[in-house]
Protein backbone atom coordinates (compact mmCIF):
# COMPACT_ATOMS: atom_id res chain seq x y z
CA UNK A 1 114.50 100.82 125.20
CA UNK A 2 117.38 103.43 125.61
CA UNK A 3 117.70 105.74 122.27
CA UNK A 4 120.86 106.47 121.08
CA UNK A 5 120.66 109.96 119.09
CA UNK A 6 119.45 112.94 120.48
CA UNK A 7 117.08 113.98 117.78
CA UNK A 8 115.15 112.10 115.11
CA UNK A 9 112.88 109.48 115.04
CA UNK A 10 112.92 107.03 118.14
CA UNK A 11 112.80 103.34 117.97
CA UNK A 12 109.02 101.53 117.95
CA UNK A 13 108.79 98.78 119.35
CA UNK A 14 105.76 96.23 119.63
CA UNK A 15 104.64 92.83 121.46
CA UNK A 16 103.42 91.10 117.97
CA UNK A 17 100.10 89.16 119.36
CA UNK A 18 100.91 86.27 116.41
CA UNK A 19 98.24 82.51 116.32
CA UNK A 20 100.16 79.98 117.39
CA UNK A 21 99.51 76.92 115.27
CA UNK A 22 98.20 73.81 116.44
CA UNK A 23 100.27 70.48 116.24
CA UNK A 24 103.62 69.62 116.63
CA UNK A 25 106.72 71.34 116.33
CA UNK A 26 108.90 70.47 112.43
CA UNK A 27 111.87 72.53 110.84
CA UNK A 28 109.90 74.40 107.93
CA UNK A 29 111.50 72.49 104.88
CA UNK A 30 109.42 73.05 101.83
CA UNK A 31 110.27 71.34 98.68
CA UNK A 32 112.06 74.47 96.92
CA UNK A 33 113.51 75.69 100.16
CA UNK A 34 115.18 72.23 100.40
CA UNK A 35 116.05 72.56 97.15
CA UNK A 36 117.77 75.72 97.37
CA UNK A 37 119.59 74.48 100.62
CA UNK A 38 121.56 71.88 98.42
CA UNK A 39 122.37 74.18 95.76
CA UNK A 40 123.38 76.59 98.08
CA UNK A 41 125.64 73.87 99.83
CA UNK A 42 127.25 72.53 96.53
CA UNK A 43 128.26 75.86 95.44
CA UNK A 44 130.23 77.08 98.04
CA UNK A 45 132.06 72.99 98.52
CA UNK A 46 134.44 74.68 96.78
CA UNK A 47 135.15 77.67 98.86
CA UNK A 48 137.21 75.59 101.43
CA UNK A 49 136.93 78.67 104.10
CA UNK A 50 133.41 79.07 104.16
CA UNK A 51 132.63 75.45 104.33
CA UNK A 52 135.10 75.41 107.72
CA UNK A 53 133.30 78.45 108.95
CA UNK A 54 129.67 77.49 107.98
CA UNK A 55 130.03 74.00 109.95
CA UNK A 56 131.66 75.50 113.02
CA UNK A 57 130.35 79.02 113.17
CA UNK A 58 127.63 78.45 115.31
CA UNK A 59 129.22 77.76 118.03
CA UNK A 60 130.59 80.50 120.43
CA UNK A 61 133.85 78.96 121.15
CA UNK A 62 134.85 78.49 117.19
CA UNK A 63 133.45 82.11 116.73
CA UNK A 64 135.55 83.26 119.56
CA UNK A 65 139.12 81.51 118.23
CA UNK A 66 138.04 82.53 115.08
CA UNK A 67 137.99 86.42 115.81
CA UNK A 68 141.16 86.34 117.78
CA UNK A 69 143.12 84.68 114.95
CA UNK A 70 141.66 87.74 112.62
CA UNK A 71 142.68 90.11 115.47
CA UNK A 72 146.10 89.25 115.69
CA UNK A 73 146.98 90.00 111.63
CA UNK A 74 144.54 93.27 111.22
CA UNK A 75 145.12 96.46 112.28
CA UNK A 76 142.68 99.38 112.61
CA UNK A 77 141.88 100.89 109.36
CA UNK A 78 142.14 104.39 108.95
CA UNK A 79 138.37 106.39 108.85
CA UNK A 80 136.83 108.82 107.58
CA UNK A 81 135.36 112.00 110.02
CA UNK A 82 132.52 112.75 108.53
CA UNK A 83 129.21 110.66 109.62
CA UNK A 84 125.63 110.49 108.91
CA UNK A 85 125.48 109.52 112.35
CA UNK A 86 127.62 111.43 114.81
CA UNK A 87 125.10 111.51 117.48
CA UNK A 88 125.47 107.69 118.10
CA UNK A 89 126.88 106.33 121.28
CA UNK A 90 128.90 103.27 120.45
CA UNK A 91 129.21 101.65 123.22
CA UNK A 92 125.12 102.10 124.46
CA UNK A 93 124.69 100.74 121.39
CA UNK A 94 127.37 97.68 121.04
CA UNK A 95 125.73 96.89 124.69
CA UNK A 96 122.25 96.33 123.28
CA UNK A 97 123.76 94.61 120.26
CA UNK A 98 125.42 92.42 121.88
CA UNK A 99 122.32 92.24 125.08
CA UNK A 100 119.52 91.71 122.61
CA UNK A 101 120.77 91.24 119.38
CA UNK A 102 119.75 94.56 118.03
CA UNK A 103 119.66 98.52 118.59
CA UNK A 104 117.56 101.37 117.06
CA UNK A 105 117.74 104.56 117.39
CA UNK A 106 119.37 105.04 113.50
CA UNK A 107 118.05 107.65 110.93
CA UNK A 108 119.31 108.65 107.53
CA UNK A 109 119.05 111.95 106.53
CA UNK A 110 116.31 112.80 103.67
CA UNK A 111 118.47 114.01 100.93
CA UNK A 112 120.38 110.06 101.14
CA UNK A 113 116.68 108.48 101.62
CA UNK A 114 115.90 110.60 98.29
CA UNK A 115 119.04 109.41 96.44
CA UNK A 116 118.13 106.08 97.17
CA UNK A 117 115.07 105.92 96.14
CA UNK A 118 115.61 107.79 92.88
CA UNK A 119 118.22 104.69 91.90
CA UNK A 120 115.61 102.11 92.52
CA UNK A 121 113.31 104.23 90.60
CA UNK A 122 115.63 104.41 87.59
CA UNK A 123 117.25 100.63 87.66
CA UNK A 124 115.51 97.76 87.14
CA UNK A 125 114.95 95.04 89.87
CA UNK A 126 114.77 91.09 89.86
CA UNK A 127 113.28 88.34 91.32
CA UNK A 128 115.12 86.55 94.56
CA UNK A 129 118.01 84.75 93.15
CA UNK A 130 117.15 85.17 89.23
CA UNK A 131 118.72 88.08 87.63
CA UNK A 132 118.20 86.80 83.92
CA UNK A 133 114.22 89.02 84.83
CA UNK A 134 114.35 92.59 85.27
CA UNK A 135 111.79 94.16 85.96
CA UNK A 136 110.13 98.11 86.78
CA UNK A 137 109.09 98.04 90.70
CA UNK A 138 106.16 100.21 89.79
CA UNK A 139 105.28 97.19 87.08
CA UNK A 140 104.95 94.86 89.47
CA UNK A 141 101.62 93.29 88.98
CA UNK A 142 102.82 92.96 85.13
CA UNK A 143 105.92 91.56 85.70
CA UNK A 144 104.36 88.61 87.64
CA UNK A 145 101.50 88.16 84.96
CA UNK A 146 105.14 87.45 81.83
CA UNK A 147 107.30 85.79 84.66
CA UNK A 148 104.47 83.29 85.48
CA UNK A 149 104.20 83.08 88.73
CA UNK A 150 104.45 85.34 92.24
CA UNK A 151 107.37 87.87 92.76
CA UNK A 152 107.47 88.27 96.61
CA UNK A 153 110.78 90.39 96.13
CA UNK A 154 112.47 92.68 93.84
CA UNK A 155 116.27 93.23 94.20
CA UNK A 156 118.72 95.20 92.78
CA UNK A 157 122.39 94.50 91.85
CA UNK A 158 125.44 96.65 92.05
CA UNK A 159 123.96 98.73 94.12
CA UNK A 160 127.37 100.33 95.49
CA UNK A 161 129.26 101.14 91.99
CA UNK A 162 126.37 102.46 90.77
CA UNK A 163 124.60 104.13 93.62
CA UNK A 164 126.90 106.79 95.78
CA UNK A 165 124.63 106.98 99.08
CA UNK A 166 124.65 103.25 99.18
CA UNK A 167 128.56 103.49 98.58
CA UNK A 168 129.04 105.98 101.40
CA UNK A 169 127.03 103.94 104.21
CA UNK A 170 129.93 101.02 103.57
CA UNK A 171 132.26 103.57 104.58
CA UNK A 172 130.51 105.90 107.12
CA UNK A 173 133.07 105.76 110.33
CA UNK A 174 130.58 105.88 113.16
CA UNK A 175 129.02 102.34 111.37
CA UNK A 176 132.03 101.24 110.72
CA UNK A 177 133.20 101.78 114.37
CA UNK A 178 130.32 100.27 115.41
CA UNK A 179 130.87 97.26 113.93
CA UNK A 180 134.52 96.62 115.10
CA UNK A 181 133.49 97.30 118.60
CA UNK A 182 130.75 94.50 118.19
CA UNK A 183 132.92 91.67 116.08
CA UNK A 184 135.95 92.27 118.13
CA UNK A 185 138.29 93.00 115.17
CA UNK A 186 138.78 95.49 112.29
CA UNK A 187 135.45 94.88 110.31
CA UNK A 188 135.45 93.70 106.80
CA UNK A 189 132.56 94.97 104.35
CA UNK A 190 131.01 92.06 103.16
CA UNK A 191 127.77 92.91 100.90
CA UNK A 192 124.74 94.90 100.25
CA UNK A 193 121.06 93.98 99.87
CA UNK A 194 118.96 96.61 98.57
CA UNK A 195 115.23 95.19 97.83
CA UNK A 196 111.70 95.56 97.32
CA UNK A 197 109.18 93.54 99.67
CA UNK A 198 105.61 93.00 97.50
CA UNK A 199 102.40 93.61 99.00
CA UNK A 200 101.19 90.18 97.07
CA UNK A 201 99.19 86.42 97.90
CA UNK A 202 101.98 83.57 98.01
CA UNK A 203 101.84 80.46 99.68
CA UNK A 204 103.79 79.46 102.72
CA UNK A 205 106.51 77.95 100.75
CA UNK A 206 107.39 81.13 99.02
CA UNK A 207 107.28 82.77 102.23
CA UNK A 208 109.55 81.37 103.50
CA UNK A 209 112.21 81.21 100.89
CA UNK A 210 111.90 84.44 100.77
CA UNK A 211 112.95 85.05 104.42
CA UNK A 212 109.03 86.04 105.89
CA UNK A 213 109.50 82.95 108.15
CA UNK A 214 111.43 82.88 111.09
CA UNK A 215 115.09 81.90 110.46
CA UNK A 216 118.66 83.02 111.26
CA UNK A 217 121.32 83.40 109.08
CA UNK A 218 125.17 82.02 109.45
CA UNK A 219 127.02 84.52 106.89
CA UNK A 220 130.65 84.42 108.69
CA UNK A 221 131.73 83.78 112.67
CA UNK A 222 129.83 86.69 113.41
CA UNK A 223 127.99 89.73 111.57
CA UNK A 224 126.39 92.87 112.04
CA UNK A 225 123.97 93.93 109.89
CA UNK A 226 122.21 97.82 109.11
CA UNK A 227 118.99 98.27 107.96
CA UNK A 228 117.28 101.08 106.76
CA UNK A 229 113.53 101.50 105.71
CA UNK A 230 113.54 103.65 102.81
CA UNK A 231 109.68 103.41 102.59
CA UNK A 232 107.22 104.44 106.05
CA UNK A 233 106.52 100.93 107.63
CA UNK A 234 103.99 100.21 109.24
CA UNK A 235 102.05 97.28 110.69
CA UNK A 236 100.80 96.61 106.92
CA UNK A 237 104.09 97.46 105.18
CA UNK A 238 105.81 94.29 106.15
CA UNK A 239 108.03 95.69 109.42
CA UNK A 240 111.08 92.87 110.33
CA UNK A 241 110.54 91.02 113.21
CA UNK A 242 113.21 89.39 115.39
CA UNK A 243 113.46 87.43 118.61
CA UNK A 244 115.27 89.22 121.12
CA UNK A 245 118.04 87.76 122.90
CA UNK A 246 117.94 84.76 120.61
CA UNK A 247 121.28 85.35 119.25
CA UNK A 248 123.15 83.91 122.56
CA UNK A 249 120.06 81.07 123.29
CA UNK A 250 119.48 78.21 120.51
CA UNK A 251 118.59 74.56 121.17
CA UNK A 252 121.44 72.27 120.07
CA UNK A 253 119.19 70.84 117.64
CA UNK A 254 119.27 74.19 116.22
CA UNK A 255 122.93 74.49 115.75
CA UNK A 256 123.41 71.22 114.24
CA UNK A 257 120.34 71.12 111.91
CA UNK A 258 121.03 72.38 108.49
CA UNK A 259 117.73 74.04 108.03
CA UNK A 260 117.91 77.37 109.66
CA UNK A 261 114.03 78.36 109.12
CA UNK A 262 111.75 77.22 112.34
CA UNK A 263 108.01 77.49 112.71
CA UNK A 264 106.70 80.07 113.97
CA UNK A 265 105.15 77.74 116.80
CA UNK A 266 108.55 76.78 117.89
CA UNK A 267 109.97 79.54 118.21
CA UNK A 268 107.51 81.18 120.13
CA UNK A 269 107.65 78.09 122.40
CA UNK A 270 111.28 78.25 123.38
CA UNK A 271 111.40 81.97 123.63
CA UNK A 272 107.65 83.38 124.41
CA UNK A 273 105.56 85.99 122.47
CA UNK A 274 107.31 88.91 125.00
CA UNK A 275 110.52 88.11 123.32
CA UNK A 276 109.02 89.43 119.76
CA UNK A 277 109.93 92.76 118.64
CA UNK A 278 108.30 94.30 115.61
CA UNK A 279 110.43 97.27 114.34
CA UNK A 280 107.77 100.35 112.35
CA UNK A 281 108.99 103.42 111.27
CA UNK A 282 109.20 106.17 108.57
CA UNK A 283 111.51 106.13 105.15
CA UNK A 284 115.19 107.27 106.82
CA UNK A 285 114.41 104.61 110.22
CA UNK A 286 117.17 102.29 111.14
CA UNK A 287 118.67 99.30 113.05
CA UNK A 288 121.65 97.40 113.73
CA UNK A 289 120.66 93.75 114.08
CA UNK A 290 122.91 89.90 114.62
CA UNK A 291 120.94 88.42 112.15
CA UNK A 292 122.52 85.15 114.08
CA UNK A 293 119.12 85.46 115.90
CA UNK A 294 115.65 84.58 115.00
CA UNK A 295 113.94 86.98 112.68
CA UNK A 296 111.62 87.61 109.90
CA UNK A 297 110.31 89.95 107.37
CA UNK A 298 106.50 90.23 107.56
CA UNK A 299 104.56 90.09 104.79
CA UNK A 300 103.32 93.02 103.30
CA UNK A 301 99.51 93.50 103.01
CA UNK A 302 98.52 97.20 102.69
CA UNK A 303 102.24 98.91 100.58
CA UNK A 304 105.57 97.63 99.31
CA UNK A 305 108.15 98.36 101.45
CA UNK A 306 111.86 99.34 100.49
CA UNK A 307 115.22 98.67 102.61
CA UNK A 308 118.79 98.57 102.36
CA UNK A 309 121.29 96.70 104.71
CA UNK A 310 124.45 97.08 104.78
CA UNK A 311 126.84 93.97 106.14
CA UNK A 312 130.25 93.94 108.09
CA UNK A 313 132.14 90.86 108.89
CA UNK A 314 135.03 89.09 110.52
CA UNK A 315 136.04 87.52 106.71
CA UNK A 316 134.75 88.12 103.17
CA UNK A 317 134.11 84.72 101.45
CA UNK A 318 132.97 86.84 98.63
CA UNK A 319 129.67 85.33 98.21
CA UNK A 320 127.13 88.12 99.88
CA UNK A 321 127.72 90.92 97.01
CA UNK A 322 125.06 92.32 95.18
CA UNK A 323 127.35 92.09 91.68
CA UNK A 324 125.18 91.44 88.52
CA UNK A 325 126.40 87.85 87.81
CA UNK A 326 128.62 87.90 84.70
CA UNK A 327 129.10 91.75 84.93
C-alpha cells in the first residue's frame, strides 16, 4: 500500500483469518439494535432534509446530484497554513480513498496525542447513547458493577469547546483539503467522536450495537471520516476493520434494507477474506476512511483502546455532534 508521508509510522495492514459461521446468511437485528433503529428513525421524521437524504443517499446517482447542487452555492473557504500534516499528498491519498475506501499513512504528533489524552483523563465519560452516567475511564470495572450491566464504550461530549487539539484537527487545512477533494465540494464539519473501547465479556447483541459488527454507516450523501488511535493497537486492543472496496460494491438488498449491520458470514461471502483489512498501530496512527463501506471495531481482549474521528460532510443535519444534551 503506497504511504503518503515521508517519515513516521507506516500503515499495517493484515489479512484477518476470521471463522466463518455455519448456516444461512440474516441481517444481524437483535432486539435492542431494532429497537434503537426505530428510535433513531422517529427522531430525525422531523428533520425533513435528513429523512430525503437518508432514503436516497445510497445511491450514487442521488449522491452525485446531491453534491453538484451543494457545489454550485459554496465557495472555497479560506484555510489556515499551518498543518499537522504537511507531508501528505492529497491527491495519492483522495485516489486510495476513493479506490478502496480508505488511506493510511496519518500520524499526530506526541505533544497533540498527550493533550488528548490528558482531557479524557480529566473529564468524565458515558455509556453509548446515555449521558445521564458519567463515569472515570480508569473506573471502569466499577462503573459497570452501579450501572448494572456491561459498558462496551465510554464517550465523551463536547469534546471540541472544551478540548483545543481536538478543536484544531476540525480545522487543520491539509484535512480539510483532503476532504473537499474527496466529497467534491467545500466540506462541512459535521461532528466528533472521541471514545473509549472496553476490554470486557458482552454478548453479540451488545456487540453489535456498539458498532464491533460489520456495518456501514449513511451520515450524509457522502463522508469522510479521520481516525486516530490515541492508545498503541494491536491485534488485542480492538484495531477497526473494514472491507476494502466495499464502498462502491453493495447488493441491492443492501441499499434498500434498513438494517445496515450484516453478518460477518455475509459479508465475507460477497467480498472474500482478502478484501479484510485490519488497521494496528501506535497512540498518534491514523486513517481516512468512507465509512459508507463495511467495517467494524474489534473487540478488545488484552487493553482499552482510545480514538478520535473527526467527520466532514456535504451538509450538516446537526445530529452527529458530540454536545452534552441540554448543555
Amino acid at each position: 500500500m503506497p504511504q503518503f508521508i515521508s517519515t513516521g509510522t507506516a500503515v499495517r495492514t493484515s489479512q484477518t483469518q476470521l471463522r466463518v459461521p455455519a448456516g444461512p446468511s440474516a441481517p444481524v437485528v437483535p432486539p435492542a439494535a431494532s429497537a434503537h433503529h426505530l428510535q433513531t428513525l422517529k427522531r430525525y421524521l422531523s428533520n425533513p432534509k435528513w429523512l430525503v437524504m437518508y432514503l436516497l443517499g445510497r445511491f450514487e446517482i442521488c449522491k452525485r446530484l446531491a453534491i453538484g447542487f451543494a457545489r454550485l452555492s459554496r465557495a472555497r473557504a479560506r484555510r489556515g497554513t499551518r498543518s499537522l500534516f504537511q507531508e501528505i499528498d492529497v491527491d495519492q491519498a483522495v485516489e486510495a480513498l476513493r479506490r478502496d475506501a480508505y488511506v493510511g499513512g496519518l500520524q499526530l504528533p506526541r505533544h497533540v496525542v498527550d493533550e488528548i489524552r490528558a482531557f479524557a483523563d480529566a473529564h468524565p465519560c458515558y455509556p453509548d447513547r446515555d449521558p445521564a452516567f458519567p463515569f472515570a475511564h480508569d473506573n471502569h470495572e466499577d462503573a459497570q458493577r452501579r450501572y448494572g450491566r456491561r459498558i462496551l464504550l465510554g464517550r465523551y461530549y463536547n469534546t471540541a469547546t472544551a478540548c483545543a487539539a481536538i478543536r484544531q484537527l476540525e480545522s487543520d487545512p491539509v484535512l480539510v483539503d483532503l476532504a473537499a477533494a474527496y466529497l467534491g465540494v467545500e466540506p462541512v464539519h459535521i461532528g466528533n467522536r472521541l471514545w473509549w473501547s472496553f476490554a470486557t465479556r458482552a454478548d453479540e447483541t451488545d456487540r453489535v450495537r456498539s458498532g464491533q459488527g460489520f456495518h456501514w454507516d449513511l451520515d450524509d450523501w457522502r463522508t469522510v471520516t479521520f481516525f486516530f488511535y490515541l492508545t498503541d493497537v494491536d491485534d488485542l486492543a480492538g484495531p477497526h476493520v473494514l472491507v476494502r472496496g466495499s464502498h462502491r460494491r453493495k447488493r441491492w438488498r443492501h441499499l434498500l434494507s434498513m438494517y445496515k449491520s450484516r453478518p460477518e458470514a455475509e459479508v465475507l461471502t460477497m467480498y472474500g477474506k482478502e478484501s479484510l483489512v485490519t488497521l494496528r498501530g501506535p497512540a498518534g496512527f491514523g486513517f481516512a476512511e468512507d465509512l459508507f463501506c463495511f467495517h467494524r471495531g474489534s473487540p478488545p481482549v488484552g487493553s482499552d483502546r482510545l480514538i478520535v474521528q473527526i467527520r466532514f460532510g456535504v451538509f450538516d443535519y446537526d445530529n452527529a455532534h458530540d454536545r452534552l444534551p441540554g448543555k
